[in-house]
Protein backbone atom coordinates (compact mmCIF):
# COMPACT_ATOMS: atom_id res chain seq x y z
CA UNK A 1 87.99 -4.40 86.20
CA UNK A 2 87.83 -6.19 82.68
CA UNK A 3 87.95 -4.80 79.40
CA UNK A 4 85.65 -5.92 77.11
CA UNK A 5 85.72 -5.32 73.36
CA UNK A 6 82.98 -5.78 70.97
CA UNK A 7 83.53 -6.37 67.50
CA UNK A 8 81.34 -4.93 64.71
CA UNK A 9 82.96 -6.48 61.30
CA UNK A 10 82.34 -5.67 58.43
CA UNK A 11 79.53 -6.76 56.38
CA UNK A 12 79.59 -6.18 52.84
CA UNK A 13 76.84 -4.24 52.94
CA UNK A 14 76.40 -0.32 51.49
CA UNK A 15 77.94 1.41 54.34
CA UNK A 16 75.39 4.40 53.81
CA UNK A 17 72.46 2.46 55.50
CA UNK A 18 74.17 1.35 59.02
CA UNK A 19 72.89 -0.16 60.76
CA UNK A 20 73.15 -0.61 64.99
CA UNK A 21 74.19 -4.36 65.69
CA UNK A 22 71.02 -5.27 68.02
CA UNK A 23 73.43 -8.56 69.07
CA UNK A 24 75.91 -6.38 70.61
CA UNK A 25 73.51 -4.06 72.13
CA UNK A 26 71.81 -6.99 73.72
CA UNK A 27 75.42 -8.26 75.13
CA UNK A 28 76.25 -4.60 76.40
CA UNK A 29 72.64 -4.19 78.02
CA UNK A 30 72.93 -7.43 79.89
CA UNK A 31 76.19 -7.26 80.99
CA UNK A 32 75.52 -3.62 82.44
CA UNK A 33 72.27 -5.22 84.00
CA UNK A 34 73.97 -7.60 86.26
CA UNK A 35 76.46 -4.41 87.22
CA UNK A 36 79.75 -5.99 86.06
CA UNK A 37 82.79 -4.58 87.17
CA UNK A 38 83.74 -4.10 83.49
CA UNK A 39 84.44 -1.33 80.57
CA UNK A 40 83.27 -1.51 77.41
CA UNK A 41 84.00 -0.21 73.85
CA UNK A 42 83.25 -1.33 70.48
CA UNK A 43 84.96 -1.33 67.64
CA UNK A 44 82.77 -1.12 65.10
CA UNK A 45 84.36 -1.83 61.58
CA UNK A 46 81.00 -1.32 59.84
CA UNK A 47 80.59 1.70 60.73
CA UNK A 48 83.94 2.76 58.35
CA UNK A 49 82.82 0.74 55.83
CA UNK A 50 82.37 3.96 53.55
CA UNK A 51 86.52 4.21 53.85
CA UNK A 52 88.73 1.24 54.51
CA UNK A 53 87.20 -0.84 57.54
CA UNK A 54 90.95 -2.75 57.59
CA UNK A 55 92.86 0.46 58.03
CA UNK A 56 90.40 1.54 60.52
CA UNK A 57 91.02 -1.54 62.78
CA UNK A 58 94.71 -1.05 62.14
CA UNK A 59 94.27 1.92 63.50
CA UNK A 60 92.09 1.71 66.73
CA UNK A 61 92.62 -2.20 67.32
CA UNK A 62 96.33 -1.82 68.35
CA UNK A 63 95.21 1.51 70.76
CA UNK A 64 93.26 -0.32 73.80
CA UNK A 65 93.96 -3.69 75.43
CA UNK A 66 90.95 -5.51 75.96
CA UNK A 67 90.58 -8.35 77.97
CA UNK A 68 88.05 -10.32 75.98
CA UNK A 69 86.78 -9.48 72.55
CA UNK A 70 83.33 -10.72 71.79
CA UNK A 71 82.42 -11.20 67.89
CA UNK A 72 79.62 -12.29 66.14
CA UNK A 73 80.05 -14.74 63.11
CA UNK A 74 78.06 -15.13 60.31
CA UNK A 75 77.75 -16.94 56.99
CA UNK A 76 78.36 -14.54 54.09
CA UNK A 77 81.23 -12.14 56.08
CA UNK A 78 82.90 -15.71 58.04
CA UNK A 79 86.42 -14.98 56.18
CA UNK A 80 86.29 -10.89 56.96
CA UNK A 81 85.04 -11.65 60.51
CA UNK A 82 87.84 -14.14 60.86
CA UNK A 83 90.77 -12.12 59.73
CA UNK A 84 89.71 -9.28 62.16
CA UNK A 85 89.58 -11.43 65.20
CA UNK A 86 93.22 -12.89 64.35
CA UNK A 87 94.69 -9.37 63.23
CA UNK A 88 93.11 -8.59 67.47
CA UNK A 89 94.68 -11.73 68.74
CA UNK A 90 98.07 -11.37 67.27
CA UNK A 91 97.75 -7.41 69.02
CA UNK A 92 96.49 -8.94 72.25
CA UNK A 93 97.69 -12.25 72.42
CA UNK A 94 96.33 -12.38 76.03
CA UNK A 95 92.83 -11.42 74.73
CA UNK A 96 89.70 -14.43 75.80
CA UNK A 97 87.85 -14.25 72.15
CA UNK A 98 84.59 -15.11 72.48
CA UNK A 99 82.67 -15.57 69.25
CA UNK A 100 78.49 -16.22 68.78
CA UNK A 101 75.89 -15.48 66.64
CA UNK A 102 74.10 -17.80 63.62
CA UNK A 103 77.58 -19.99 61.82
CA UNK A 104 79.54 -20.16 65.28
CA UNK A 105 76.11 -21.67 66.61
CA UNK A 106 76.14 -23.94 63.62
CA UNK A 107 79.76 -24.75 63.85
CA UNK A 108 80.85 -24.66 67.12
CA UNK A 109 84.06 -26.96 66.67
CA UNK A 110 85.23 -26.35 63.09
CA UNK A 111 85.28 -22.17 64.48
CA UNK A 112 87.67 -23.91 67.75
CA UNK A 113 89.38 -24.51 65.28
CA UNK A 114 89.86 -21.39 63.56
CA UNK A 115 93.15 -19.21 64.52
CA UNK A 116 92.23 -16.83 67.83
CA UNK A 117 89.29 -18.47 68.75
CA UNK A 118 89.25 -19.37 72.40
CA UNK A 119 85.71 -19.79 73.50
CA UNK A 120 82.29 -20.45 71.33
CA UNK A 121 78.71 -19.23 72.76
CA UNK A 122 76.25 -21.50 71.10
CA UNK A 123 72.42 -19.88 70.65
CA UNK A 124 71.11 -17.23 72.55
CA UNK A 125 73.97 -15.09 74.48
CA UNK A 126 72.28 -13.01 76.22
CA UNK A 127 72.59 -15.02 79.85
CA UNK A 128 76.04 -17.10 78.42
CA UNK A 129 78.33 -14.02 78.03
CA UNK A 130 77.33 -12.46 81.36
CA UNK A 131 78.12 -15.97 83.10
CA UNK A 132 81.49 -15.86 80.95
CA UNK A 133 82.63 -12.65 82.35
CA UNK A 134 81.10 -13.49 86.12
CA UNK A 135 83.32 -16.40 85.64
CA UNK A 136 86.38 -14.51 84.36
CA UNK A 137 86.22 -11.71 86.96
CA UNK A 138 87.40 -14.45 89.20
CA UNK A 139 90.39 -14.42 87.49
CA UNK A 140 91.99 -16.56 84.52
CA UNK A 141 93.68 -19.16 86.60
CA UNK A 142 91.33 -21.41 86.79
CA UNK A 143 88.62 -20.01 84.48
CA UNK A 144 87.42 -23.03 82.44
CA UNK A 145 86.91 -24.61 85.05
CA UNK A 146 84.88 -22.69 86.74
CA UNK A 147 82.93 -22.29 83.48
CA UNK A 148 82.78 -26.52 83.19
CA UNK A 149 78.69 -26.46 83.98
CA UNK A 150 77.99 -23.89 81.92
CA UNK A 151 75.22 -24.73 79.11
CA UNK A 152 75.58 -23.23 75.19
CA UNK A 153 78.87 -22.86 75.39
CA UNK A 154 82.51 -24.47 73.95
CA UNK A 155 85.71 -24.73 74.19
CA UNK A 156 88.83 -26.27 73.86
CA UNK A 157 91.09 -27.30 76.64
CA UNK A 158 94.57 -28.71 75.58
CA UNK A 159 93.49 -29.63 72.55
CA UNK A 160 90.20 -30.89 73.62
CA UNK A 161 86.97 -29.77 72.69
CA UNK A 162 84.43 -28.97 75.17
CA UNK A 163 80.94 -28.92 73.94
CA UNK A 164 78.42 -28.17 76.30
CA UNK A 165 74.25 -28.76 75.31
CA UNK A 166 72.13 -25.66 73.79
CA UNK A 167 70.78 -23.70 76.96
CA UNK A 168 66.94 -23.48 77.04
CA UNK A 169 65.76 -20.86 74.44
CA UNK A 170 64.72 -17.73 76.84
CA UNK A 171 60.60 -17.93 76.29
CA UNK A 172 60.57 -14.97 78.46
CA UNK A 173 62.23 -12.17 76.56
CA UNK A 174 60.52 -9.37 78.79
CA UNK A 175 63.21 -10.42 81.40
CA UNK A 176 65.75 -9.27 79.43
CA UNK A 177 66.83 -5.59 79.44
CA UNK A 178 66.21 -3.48 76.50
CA UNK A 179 69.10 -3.23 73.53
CA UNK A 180 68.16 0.48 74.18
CA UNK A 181 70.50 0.25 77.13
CA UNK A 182 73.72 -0.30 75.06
CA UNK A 183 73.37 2.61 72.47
CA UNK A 184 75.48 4.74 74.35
CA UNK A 185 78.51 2.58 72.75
CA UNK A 186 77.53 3.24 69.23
CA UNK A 187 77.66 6.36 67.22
CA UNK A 188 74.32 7.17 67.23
CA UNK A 189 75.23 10.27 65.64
CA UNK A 190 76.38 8.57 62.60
CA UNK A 191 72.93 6.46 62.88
CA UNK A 192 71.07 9.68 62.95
CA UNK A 193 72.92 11.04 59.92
CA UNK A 194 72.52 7.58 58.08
CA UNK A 195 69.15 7.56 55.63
CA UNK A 196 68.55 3.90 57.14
CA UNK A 197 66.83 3.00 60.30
CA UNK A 198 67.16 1.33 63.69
CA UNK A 199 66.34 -2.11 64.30
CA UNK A 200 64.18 -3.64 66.82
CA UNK A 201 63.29 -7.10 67.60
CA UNK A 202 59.82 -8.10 69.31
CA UNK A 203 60.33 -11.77 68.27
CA UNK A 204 62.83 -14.38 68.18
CA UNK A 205 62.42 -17.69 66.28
CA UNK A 206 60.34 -19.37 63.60
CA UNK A 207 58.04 -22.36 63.74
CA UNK A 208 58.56 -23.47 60.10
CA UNK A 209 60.71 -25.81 58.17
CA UNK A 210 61.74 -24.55 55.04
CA UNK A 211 64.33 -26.37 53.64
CA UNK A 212 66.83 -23.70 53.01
CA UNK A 213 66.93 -21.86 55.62
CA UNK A 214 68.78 -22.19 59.33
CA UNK A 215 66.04 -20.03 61.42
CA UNK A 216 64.56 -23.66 61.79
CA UNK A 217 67.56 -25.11 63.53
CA UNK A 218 68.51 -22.05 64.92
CA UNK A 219 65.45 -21.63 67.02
CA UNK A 220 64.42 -25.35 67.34
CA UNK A 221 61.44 -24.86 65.28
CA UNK A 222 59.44 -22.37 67.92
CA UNK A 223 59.28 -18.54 67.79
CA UNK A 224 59.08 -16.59 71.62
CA UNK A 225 57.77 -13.40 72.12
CA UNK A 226 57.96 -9.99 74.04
CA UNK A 227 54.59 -8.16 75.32
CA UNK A 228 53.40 -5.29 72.96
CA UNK A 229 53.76 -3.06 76.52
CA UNK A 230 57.82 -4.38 76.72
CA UNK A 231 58.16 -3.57 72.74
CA UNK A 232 56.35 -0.04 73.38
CA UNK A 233 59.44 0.94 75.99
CA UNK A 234 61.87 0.37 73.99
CA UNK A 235 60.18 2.02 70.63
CA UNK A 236 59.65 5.27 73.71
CA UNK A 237 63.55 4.65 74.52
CA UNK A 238 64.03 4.88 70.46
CA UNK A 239 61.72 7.86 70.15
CA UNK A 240 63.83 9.90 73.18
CA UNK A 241 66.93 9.20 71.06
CA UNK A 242 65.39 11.16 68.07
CA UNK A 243 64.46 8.66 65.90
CA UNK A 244 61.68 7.74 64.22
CA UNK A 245 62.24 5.01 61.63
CA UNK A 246 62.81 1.12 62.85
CA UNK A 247 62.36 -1.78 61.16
CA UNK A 248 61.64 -5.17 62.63
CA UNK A 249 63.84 -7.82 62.67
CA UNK A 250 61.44 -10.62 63.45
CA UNK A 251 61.69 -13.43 60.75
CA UNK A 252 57.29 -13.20 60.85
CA UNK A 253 56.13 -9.79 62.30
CA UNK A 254 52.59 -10.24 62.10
CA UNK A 255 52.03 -13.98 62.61
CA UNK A 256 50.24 -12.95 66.23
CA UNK A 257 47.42 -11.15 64.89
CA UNK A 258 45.74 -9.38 68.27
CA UNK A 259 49.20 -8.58 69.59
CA UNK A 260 50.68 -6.90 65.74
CA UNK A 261 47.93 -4.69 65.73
CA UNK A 262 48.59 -3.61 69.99
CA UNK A 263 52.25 -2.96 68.50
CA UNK A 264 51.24 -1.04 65.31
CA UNK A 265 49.16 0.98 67.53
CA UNK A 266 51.80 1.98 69.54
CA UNK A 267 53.88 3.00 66.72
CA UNK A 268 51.48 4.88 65.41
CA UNK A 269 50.50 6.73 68.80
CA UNK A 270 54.62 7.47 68.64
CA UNK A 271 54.75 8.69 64.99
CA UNK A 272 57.21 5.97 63.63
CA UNK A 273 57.58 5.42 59.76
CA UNK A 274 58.25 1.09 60.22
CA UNK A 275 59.22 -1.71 58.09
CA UNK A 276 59.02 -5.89 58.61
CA UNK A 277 59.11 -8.88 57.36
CA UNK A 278 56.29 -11.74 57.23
CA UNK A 279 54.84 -14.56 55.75
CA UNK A 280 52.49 -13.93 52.82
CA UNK A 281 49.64 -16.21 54.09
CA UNK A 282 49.88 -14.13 57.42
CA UNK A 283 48.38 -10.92 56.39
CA UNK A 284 44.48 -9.65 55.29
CA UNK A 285 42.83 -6.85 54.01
CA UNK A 286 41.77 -5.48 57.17
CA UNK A 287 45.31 -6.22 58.80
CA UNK A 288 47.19 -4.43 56.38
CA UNK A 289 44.84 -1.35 56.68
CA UNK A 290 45.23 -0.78 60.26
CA UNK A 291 49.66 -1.23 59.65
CA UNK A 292 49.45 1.16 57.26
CA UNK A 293 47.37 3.92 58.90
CA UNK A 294 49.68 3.47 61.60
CA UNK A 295 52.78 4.03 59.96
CA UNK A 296 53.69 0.91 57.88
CA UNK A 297 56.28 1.89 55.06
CA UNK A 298 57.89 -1.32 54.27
CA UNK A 299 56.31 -4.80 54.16
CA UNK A 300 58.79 -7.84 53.52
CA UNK A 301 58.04 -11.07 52.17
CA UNK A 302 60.69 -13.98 51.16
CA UNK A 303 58.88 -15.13 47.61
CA UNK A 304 61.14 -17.21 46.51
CA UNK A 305 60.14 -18.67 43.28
CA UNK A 306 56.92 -18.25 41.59
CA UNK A 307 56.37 -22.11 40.88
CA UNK A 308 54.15 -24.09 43.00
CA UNK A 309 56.61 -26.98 42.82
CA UNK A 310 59.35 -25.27 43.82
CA UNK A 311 57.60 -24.13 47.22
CA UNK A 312 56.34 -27.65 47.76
CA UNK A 313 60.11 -28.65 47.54
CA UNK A 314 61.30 -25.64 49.74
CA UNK A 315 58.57 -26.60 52.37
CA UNK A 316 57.16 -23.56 52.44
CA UNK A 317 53.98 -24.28 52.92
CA UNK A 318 52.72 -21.60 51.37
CA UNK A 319 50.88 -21.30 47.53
CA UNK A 320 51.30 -19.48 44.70
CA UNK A 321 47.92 -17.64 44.93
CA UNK A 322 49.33 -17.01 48.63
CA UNK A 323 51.53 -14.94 47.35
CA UNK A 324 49.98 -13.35 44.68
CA UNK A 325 47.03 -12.13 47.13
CA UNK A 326 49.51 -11.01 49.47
CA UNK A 327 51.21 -8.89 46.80
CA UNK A 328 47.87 -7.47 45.58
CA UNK A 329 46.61 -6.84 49.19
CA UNK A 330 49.43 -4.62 50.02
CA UNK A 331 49.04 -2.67 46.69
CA UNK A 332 44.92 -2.24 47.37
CA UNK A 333 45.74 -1.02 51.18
CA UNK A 334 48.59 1.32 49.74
CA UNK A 335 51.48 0.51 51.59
CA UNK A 336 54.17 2.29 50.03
CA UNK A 337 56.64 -0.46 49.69
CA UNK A 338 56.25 -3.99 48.81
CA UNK A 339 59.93 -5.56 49.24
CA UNK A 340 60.43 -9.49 48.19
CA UNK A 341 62.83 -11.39 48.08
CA UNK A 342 63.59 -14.54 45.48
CA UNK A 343 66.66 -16.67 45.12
CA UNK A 344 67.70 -17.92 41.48
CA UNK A 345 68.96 -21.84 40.97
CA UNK A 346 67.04 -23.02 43.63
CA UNK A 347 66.87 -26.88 42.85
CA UNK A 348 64.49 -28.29 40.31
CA UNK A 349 63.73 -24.96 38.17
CA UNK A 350 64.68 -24.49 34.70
CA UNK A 351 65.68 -21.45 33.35
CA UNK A 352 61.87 -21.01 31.78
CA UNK A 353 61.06 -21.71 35.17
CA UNK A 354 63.18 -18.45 36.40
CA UNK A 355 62.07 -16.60 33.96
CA UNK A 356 58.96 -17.08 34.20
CA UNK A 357 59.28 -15.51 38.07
CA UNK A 358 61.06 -12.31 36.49
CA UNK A 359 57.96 -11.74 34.46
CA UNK A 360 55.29 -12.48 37.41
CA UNK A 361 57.87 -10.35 39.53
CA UNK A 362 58.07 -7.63 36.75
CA UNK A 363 54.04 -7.19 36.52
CA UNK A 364 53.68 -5.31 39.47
CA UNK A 365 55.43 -2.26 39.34
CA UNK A 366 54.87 -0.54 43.00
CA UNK A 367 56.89 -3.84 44.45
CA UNK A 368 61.10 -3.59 44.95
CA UNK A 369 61.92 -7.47 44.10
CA UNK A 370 65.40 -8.33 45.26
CA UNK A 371 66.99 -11.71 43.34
CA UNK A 372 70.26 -13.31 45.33
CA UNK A 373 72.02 -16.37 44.01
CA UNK A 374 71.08 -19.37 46.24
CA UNK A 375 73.48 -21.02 47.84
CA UNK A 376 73.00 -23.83 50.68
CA UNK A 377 73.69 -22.80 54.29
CA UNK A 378 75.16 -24.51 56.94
CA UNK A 379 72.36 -25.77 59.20
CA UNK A 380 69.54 -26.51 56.53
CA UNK A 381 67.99 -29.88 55.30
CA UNK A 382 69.32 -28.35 51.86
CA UNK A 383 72.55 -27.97 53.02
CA UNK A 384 72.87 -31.99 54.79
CA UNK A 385 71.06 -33.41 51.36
CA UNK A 386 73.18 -31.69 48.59
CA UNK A 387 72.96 -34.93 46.30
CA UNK A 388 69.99 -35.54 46.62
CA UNK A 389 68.21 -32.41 45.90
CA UNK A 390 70.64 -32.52 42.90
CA UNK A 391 72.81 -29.35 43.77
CA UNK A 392 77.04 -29.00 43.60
CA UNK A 393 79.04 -26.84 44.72
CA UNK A 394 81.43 -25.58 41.95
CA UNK A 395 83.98 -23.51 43.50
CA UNK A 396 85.28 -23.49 47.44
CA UNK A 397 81.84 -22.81 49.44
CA UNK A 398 83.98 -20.27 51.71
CA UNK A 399 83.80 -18.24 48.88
CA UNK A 400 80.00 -18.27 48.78
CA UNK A 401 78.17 -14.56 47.77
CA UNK A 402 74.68 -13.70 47.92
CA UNK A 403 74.93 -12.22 44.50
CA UNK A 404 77.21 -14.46 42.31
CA UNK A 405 76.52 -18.31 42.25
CA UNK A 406 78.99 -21.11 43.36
CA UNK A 407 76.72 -24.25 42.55
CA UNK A 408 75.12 -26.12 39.55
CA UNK A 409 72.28 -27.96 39.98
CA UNK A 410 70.72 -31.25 37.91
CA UNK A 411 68.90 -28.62 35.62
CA UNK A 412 71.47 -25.66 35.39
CA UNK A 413 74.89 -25.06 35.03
CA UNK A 414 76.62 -22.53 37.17
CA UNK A 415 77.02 -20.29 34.03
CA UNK A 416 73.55 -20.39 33.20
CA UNK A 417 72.62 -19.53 36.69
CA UNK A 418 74.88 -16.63 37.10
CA UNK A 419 73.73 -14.99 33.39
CA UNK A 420 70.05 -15.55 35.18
CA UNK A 421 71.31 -13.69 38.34
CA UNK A 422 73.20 -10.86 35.74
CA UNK A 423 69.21 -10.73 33.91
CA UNK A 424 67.57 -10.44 37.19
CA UNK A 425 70.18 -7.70 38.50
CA UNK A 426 70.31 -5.84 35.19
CA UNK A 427 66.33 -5.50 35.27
CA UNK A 428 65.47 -5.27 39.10
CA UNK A 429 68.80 -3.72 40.35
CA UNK A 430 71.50 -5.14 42.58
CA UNK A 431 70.29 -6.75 45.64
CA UNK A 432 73.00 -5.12 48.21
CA UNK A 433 71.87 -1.61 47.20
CA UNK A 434 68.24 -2.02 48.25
CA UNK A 435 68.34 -4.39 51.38
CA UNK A 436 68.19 -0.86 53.80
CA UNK A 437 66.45 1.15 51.53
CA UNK A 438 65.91 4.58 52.98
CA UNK A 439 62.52 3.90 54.99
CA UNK A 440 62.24 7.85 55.42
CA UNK A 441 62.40 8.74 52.12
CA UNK A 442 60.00 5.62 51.40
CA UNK A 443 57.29 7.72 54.43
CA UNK A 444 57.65 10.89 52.29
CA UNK A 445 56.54 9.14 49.12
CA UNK A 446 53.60 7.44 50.37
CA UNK A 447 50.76 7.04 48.23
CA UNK A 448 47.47 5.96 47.57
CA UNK A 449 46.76 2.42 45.94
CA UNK A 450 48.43 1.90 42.08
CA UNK A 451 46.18 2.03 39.49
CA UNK A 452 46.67 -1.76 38.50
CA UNK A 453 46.67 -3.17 41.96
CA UNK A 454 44.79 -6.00 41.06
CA UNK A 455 47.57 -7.69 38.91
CA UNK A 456 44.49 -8.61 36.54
CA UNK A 457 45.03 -12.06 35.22
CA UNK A 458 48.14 -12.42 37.32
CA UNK A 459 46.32 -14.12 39.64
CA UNK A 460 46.58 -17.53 38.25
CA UNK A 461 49.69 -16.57 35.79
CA UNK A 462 50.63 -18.98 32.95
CA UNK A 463 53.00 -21.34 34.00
CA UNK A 464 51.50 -21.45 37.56
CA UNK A 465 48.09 -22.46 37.79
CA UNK A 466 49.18 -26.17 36.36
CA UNK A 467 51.48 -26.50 39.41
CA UNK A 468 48.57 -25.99 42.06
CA UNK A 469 48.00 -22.34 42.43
């Protein structure tokens, strides 16, 4: 029998809106699915986030030798995900790491060569990990060899780094088991007492290109799906747990139109309060109506900047009046929060520029606008071009936040853009304490349209309409 352990690190995050780790619960569904002679625990460093998540891993890390420890790496919480796997390796020196998710897909080699890490699962896990552990039940003599024709994977042997091609993206996601099937590992007791929500996923991917963002690469510019029917047994699964708040992780929700509404329905039918996150050109009138008379809470949209030039240079294919209507849709149809998201010192924006978002941001008061500090990530056109979209890093990018800058860009210096990201924090409040806002208490306030939903001449704001709104 193996012993796997699966590491939750922390995130940063406010601790009192945790959140179940649907990557992990994928990995523990799949590897029970295939009937692995194995036993599992995480340890889930998140989850003590309220207290010291470092003196909780002192405390349980050292208590149970595991045999492999899977991790998942990402971005903004690399150098707190990092020092947790070595703190494991130097307790179980003996310990196969195996470490995914988003940056270690990005950076397969440079996270070989981090301290501890042994093996590297590159894209989707959900068939790589099982094959790892079929492989390793074998035994260890021998093992990377036997894992050799394995796609989406590397590793390094003596020194030499194995790096295998991506696997096929899975376009049937149906044939996976449901992250319902790995809940038993978490404290769903803690989730239960938490005023956050539990995540589900009916999507994976995104077909766009925006310059700044990784989804792109990540997901080789496609998005595959899972049937409403496959969604509406896990939301049942959910429900016989005794909840009845998700939100959906999809990076576009509703960009099926015919198969959101066969969701929404079952939602409703089930009596969840729901949140997601879409594109503002992909919702209507009529759309939003039928999400929010079936339980609809929280609608997400990634603004970004209010200038028309600034999207153009983003890629997003998307307009200013796009967004405006979207806004001003979801106020008419009353859904009861409006969440979106904008980044400050994006490249080519002046501070009147910025500004100039705050105010169109500011004019609708039943919206929650959260501002981060952009900073390019690993895997974006942004990112490979630094020069030439006229952005520097001024500091170590290691030490990158989603709240404090660490660039300068042709038009702003990296003062100037953190006393914009102080304005924007001061007036809309601080990013990290609304990203889970408490979708129940958001169900119990719902409310009928605002009495300015139109935005009046908001519509074509000055400043905007000259940039091809």
């Amino acid at each position: 029998m193996l012993r796997i352990a699966l590491l939750n690190p922390p995130s940063g995050l406010e601790r009192a809106f945790y959140e179940i780790p649907l990557n992990l619960a994928y990995l523990v569904a799949c590897v029970r699915a295939r009937g692995l002679d194995v036993e599992m625990r995480v340890i889930d460093m998140e989850l003590h986030a309220d207290g010291d998540p470092w003196t909780f891993l002192e405390s349980e890390g050292p208590r149970w030798s595991p045999d492999v420890l899977a991790a998942p790496l990402y971005t903004y919480s690399l150098p707190a995900c990092l020092g947790a796997i070595q703190k494991m390796k130097q307790w179980h020196p003996d310990c196969l790491v195996v470490v995914g998710g988003p940056h270690a897909t990005l950076a397969p080699r440079e996270m070989l060569a981090q301290p501890g890490v042994d093996l590297v699962v590159v894209g989707e896990g959900d068939d790589s990990f099982v094959e790892i552990i079929e492989a390793l039940l074998q035994g260890r003599q021998g093992f990377f060899q036997r894992i050799e024709h394995l796609d989406g994977i590397a590793f390094a042997v003596e020194g030499a780094v194995r790096q295998k091609p991506r696997r096929t993206l899975i376009r049937d996601l149906d044939r996976l088991p449901l992250a319902t099937d790995g809940y038993d590992l978490f404290d769903l007791h803690q989730v239960g007492r938490a005023p956050g929500f539990v995540p589900v996923m009916s999507s994976r991917g995104c077909p766009y290109r925006c310059v700044f963002c990784s989804s792109a690469d990540l997901w080789e510019h496609r998005i595959n799906f899972r049937s409403p029917e496959n969604v509406g047994a896990e939301l049942e699964a959910i429900r016989s747990h005794g909840f009845d708040v998700v939100n959906f992780r999809d990076d576009m929700f509703t960009i099926r139109r015919r198969r959101t509404i066969a969701i929404a329905q079952i939602l409703g039918k089930l009596g969840f309060a729901w949140g997601c996150e879409t594109r503002a050109d992909r919702v209507d009138a009529e759309l939003l109506r039928i999400l929010v008379d079936n339980g609809l809470c929280t609608i997400r949209f990634g603004i970004e900047s209010f200038h028309q030039k600034t999207l153009d240079l983003l890629k997003k294919e998307e307009t200013v009046a796009d967004l405006i209507r979207a806004i001003e849709l979801c106020g008419e149809a009353g859904v009861p929060e409006v969440r979106n998201s904008f980044m400050v010192g994006l490249p080519g924006e002046t501070e009147e520029d910025i500004l100039e978002t705050f105010r169109i941001a500011g004019s609708y008061p039943f919206t929650t606008n959260r501002f981060w500090a952009f900073s390019p990530v690993l895997g974006t056109e942004i990112h490979a071009r630094m020069d030439s979209f006229g952005v520097r890093w001024t500091t170590d990018p290691e030490k990158r936040s989603s709240t404090a800058s660490i660039v300068e860009t042709d038009l702003l210096s990296n003062d100037q853009i953190n006393r914009l990201v102080k304005t924007a924090h001061d007036r809309f409040g601080h990013p990290l304490t609304r990203v889970h806002r408490d979708l129940q208490a958001v169900s119990r306030a719902r409310r009928g349209p605002p009495a300015s939903a139109s935005g009046g001449d908001l519509l074509e704001p000055a400043g905007v309409a000259s940039h091809g709104a």
